[in-house]
Each structure stands twice: as C-alpha cells, then as structure tokens.
Protein backbone atom coordinates (compact mmCIF):
# COMPACT_ATOMS: atom_id res chain seq x y z
CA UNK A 1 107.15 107.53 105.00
CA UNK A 2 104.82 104.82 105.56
CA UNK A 3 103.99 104.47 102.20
CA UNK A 4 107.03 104.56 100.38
CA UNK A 5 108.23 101.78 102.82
CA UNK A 6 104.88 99.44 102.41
CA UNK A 7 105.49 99.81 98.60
CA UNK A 8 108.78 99.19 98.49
CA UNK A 9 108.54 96.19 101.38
CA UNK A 10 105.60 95.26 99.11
CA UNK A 11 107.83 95.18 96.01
CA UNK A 12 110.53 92.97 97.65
CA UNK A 13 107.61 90.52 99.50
CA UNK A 14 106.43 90.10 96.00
CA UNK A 15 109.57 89.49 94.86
CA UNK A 16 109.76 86.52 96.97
CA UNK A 17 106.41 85.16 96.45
CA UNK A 18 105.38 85.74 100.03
CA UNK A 19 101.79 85.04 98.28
C-alpha cells in the first residue's frame, strides 16, 4: 500500500536526516 510504504520510506528518510 501506499501508505505503509510512505511511512515506512518516511521512517528510514528520517532516519537519515533527509530534513
């Protein structure tokens, strides 16, 4: 699902410190 994949790409992004 869309979703579940922008939270979890969200979660990993953040991770990083994309922002």
């Amino acid at each position: 699902n869309i979703k579940c994949l922008c939270k979890a790409a969200a979660r990993q992004w953040r991770r990083k410190g994309d922002r």
